[in-house]
PDB file of N, CA and C in Angstrom:
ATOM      1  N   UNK A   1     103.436  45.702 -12.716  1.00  0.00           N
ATOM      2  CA  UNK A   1     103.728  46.479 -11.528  1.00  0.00           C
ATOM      3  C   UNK A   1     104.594  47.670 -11.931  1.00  0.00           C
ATOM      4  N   UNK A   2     103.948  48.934 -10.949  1.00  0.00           N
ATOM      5  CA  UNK A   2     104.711  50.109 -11.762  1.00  0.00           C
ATOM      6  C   UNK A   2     106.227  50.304 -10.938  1.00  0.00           C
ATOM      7  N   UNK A   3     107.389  50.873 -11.170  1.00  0.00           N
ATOM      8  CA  UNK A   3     108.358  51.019 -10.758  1.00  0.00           C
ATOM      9  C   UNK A   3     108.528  51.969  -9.777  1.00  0.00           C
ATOM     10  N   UNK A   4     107.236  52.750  -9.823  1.00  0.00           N
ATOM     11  CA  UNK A   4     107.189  54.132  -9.044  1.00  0.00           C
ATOM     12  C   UNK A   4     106.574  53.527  -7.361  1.00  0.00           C
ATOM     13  N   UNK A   5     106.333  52.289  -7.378  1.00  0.00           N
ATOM     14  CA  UNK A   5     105.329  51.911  -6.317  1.00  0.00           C
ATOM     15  C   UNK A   5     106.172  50.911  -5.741  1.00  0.00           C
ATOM     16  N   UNK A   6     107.436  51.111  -5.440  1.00  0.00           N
ATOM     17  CA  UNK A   6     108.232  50.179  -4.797  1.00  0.00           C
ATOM     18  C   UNK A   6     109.519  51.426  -4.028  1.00  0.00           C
ATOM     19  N   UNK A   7     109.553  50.928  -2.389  1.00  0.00           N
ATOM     20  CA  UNK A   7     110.190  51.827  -1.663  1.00  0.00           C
ATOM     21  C   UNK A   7     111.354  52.241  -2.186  1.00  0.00           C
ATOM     22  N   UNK A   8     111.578  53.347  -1.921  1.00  0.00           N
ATOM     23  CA  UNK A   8     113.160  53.526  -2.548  1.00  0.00           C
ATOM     24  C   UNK A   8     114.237  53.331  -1.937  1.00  0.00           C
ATOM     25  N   UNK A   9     114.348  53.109  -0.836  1.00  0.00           N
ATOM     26  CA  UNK A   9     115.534  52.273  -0.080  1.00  0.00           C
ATOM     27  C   UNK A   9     115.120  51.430   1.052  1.00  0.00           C
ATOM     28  N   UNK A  10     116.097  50.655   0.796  1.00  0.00           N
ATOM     29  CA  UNK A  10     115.592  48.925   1.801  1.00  0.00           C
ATOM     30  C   UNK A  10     117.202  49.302   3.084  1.00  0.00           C
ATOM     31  N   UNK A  11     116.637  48.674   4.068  1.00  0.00           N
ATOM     32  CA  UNK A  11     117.305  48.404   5.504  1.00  0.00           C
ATOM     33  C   UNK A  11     118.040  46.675   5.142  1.00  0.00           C
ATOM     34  N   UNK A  12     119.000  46.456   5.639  1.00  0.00           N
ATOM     35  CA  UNK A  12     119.032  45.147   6.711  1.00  0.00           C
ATOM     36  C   UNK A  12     118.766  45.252   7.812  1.00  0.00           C
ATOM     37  N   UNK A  13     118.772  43.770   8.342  1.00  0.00           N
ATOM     38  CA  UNK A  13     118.122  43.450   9.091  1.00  0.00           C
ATOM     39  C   UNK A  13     119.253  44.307  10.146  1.00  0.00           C
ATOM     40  N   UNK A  14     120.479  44.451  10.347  1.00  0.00           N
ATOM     41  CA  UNK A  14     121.298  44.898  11.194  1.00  0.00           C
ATOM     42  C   UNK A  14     121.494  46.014  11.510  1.00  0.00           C
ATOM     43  N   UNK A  15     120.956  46.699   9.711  1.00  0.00           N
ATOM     44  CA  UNK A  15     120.964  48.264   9.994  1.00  0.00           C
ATOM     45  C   UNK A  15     119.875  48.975  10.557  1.00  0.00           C
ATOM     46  N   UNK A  16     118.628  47.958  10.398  1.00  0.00           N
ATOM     47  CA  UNK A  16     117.893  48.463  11.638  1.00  0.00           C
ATOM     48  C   UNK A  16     117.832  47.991  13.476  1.00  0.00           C
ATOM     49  N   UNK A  17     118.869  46.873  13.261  1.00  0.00           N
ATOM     50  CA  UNK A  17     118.917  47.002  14.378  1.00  0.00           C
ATOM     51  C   UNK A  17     119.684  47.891  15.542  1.00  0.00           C
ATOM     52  N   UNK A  18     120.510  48.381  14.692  1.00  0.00           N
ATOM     53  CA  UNK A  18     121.028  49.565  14.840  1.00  0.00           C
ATOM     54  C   UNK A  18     120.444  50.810  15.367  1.00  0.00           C
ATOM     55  N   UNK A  19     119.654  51.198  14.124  1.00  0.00           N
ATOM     56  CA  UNK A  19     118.709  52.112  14.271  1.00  0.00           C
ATOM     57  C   UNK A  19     117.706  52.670  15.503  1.00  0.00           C
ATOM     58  N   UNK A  20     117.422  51.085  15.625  1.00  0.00           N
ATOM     59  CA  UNK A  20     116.351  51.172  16.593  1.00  0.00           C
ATOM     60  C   UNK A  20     117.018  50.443  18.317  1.00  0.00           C
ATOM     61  N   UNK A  21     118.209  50.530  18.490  1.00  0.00           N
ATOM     62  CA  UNK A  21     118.802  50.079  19.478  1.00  0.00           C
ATOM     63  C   UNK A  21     118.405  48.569  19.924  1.00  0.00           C
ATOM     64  N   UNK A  22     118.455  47.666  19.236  1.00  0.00           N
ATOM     65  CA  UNK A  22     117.642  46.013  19.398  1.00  0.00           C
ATOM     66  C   UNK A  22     118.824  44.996  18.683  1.00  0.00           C
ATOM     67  N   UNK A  23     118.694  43.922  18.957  1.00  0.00           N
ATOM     68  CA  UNK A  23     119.591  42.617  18.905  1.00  0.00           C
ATOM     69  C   UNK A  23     119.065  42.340  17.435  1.00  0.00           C
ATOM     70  N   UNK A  24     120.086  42.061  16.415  1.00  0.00           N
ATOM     71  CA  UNK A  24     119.314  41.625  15.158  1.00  0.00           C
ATOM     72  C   UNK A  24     118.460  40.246  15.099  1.00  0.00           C
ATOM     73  N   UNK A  25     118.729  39.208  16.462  1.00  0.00           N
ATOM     74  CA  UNK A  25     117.626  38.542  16.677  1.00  0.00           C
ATOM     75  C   UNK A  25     116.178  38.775  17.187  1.00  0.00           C
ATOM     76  N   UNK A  26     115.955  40.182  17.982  1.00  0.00           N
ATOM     77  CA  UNK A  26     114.978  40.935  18.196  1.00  0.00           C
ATOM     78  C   UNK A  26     114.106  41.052  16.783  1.00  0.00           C
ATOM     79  N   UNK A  27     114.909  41.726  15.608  1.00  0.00           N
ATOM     80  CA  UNK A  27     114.071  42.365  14.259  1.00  0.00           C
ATOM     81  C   UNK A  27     113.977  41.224  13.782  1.00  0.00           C
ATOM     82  N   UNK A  28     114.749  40.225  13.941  1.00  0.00           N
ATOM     83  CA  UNK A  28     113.908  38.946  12.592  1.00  0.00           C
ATOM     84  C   UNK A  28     112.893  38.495  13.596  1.00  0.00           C
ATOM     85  N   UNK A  29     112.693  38.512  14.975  1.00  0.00           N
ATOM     86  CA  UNK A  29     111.185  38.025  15.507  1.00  0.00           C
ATOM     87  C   UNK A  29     110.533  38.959  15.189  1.00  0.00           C
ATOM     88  N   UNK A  30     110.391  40.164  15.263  1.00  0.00           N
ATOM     89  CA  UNK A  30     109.512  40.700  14.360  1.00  0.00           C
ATOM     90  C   UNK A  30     109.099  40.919  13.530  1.00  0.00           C
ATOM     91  N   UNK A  31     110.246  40.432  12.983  1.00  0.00           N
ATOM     92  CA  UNK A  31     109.658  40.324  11.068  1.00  0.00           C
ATOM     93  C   UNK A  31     108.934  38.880  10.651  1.00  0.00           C
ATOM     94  N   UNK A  32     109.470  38.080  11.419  1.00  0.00           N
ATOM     95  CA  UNK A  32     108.509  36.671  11.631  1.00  0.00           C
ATOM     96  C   UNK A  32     106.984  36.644  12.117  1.00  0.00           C
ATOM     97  N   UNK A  33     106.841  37.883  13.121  1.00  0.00           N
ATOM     98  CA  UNK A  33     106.089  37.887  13.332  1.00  0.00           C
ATOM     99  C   UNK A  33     105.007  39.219  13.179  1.00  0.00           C
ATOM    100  N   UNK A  34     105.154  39.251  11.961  1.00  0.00           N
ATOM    101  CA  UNK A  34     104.407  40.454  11.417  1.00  0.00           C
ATOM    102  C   UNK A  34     104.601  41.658  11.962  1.00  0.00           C
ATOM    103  N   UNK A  35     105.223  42.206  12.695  1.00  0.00           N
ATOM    104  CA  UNK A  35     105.345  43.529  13.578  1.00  0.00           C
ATOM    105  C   UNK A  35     105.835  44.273  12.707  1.00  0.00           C
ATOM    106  N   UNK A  36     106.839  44.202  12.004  1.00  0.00           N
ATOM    107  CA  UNK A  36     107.665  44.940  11.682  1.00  0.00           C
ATOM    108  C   UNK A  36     107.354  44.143   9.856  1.00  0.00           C
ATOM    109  N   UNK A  37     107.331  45.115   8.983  1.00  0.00           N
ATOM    110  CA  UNK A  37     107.510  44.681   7.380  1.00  0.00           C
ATOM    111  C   UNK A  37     108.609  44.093   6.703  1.00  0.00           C
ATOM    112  N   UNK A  38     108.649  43.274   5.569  1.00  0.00           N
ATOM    113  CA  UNK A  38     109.917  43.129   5.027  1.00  0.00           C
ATOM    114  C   UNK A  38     109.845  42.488   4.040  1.00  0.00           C
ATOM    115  N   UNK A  39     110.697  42.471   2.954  1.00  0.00           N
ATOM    116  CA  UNK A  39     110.814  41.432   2.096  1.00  0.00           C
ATOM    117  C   UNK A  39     111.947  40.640   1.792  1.00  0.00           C
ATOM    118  N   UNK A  40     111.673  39.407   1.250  1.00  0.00           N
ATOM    119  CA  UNK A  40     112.584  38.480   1.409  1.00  0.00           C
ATOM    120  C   UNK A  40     113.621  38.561   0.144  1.00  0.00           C
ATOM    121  N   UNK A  41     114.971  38.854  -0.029  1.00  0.00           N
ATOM    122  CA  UNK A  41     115.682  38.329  -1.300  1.00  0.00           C
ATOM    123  C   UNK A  41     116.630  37.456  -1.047  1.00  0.00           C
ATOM    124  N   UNK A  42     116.165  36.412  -2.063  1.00  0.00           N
ATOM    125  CA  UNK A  42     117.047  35.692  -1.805  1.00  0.00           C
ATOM    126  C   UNK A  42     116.688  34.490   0.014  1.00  0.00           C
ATOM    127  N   UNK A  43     118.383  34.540   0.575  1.00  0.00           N
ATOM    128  CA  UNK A  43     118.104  34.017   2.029  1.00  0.00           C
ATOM    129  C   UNK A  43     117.831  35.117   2.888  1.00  0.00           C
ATOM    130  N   UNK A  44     118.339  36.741   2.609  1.00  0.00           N
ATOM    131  CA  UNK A  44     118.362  37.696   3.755  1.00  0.00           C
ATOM    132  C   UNK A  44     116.753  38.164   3.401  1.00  0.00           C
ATOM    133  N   UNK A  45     116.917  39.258   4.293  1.00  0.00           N
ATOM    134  CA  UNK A  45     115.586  40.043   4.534  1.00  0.00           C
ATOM    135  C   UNK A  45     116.397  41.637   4.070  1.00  0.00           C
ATOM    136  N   UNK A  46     115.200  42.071   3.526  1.00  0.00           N
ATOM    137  CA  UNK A  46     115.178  43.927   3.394  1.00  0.00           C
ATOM    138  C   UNK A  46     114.217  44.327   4.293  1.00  0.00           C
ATOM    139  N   UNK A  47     113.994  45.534   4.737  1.00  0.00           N
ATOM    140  CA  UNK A  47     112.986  46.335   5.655  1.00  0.00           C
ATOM    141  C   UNK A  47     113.240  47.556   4.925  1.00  0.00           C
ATOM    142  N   UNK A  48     112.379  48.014   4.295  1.00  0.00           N
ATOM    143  CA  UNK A  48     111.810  49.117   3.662  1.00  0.00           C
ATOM    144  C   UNK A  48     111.960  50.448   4.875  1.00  0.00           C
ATOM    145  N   UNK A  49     112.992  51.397   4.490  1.00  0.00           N
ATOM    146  CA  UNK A  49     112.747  52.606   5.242  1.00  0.00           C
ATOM    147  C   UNK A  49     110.907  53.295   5.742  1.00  0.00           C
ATOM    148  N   UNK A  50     110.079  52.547   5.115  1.00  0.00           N
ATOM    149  CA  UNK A  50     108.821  53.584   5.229  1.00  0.00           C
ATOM    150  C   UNK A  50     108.307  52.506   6.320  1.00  0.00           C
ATOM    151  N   UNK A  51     108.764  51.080   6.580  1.00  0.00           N
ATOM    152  CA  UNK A  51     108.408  50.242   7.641  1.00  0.00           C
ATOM    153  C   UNK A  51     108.547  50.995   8.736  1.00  0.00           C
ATOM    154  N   UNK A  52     110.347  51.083   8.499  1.00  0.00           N
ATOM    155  CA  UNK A  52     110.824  51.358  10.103  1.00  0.00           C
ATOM    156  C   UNK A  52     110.081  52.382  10.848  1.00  0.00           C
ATOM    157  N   UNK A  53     110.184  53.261  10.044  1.00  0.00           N
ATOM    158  CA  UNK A  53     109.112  54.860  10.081  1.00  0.00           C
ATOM    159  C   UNK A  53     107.891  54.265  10.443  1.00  0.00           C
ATOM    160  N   UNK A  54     107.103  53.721  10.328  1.00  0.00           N
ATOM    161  CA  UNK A  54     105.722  53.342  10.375  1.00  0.00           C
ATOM    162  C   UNK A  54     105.713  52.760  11.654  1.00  0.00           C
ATOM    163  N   UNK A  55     106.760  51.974  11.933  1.00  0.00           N
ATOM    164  CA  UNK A  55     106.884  50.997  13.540  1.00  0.00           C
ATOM    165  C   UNK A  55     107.301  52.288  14.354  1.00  0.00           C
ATOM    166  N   UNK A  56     107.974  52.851  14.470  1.00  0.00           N
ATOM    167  CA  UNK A  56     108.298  53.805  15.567  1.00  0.00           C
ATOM    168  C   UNK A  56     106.941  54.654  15.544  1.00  0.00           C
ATOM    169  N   UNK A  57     106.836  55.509  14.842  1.00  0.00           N
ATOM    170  CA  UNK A  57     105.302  56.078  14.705  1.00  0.00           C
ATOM    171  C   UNK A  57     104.436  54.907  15.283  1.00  0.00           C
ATOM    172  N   UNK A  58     103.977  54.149  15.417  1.00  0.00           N
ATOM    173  CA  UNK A  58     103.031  53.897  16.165  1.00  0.00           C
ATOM    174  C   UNK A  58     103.372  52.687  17.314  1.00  0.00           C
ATOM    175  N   UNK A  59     104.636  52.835  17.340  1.00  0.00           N
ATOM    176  CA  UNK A  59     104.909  52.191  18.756  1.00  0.00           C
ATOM    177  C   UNK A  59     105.287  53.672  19.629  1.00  0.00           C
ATOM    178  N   UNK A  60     105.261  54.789  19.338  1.00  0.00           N
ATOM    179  CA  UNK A  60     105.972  56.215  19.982  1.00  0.00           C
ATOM    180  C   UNK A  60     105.015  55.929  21.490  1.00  0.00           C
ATOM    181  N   UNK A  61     106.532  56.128  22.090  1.00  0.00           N
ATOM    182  CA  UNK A  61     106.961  55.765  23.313  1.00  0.00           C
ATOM    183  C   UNK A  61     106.177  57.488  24.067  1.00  0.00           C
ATOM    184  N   UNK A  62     105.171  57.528  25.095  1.00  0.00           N
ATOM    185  CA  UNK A  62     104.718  58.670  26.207  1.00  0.00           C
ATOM    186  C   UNK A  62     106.047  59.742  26.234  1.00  0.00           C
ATOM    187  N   UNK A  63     106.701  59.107  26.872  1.00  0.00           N
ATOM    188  CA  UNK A  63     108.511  59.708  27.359  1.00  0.00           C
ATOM    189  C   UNK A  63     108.767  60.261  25.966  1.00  0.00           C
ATOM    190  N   UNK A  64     108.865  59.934  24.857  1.00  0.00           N
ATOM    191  CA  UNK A  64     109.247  61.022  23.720  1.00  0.00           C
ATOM    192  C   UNK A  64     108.615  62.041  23.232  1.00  0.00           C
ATOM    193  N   UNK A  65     106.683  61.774  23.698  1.00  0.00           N
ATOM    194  CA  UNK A  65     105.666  62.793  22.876  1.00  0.00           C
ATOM    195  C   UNK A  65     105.613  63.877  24.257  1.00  0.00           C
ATOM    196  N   UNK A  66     105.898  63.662  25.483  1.00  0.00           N
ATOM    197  CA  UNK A  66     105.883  64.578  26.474  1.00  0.00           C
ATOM    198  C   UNK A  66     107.499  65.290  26.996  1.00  0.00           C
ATOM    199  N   UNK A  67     108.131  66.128  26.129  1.00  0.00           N
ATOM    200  CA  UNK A  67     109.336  66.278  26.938  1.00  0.00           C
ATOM    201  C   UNK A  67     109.433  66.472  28.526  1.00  0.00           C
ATOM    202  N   UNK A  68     110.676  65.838  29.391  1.00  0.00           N
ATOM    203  CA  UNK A  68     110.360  66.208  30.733  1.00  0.00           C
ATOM    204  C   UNK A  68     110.467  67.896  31.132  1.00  0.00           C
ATOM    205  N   UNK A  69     110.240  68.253  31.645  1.00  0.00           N
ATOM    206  CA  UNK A  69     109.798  69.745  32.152  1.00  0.00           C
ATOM    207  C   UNK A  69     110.537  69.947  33.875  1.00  0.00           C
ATOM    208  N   UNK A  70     111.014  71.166  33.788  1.00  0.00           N
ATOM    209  CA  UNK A  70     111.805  71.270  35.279  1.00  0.00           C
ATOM    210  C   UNK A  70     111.240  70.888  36.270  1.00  0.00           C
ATOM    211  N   UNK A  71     112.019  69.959  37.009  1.00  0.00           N
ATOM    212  CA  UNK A  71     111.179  69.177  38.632  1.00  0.00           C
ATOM    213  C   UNK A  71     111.220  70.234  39.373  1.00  0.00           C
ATOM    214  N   UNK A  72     109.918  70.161  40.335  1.00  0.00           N
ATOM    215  CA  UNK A  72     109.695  71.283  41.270  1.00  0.00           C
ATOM    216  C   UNK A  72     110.509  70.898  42.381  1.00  0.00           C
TER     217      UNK A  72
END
């Protein structure tokens, strides 16, 4: 395995929960349950920065891709 093909920085589980405004029991059900990527070291979990990126990108929320516009 080449060295070049492994993310270059890993998350905890807390610092994305952070990130993404969620309970760090929220991200380990998703990481349990395939939603969200990760790998295991050890007892904790890592989440690869190109995950988190990848989950917001295609969970992107209507309300963020349409800014609101002045009410008539």
């Amino acid at each position: 395995m080449s060295i070049a093909n492994l993310p270059t920085s890993y998350l905890t589980i807390a610092e994305v929960a952070a990130a993404l405004r969620l309970s760090k029991m929220t991200v380990y059900r998703m990481v349990r349950a395939g939603t969200l990527a990760a790998d295991r070291f050890g007892k904790s979990y890592r989440v690869p920065e190109s995950a988190v990126e990848e989950y917001i990108r295609a969970s992107g929320s209507p309300a963020m891709e349409d800014p609101p516009g002045p009410r008539s």
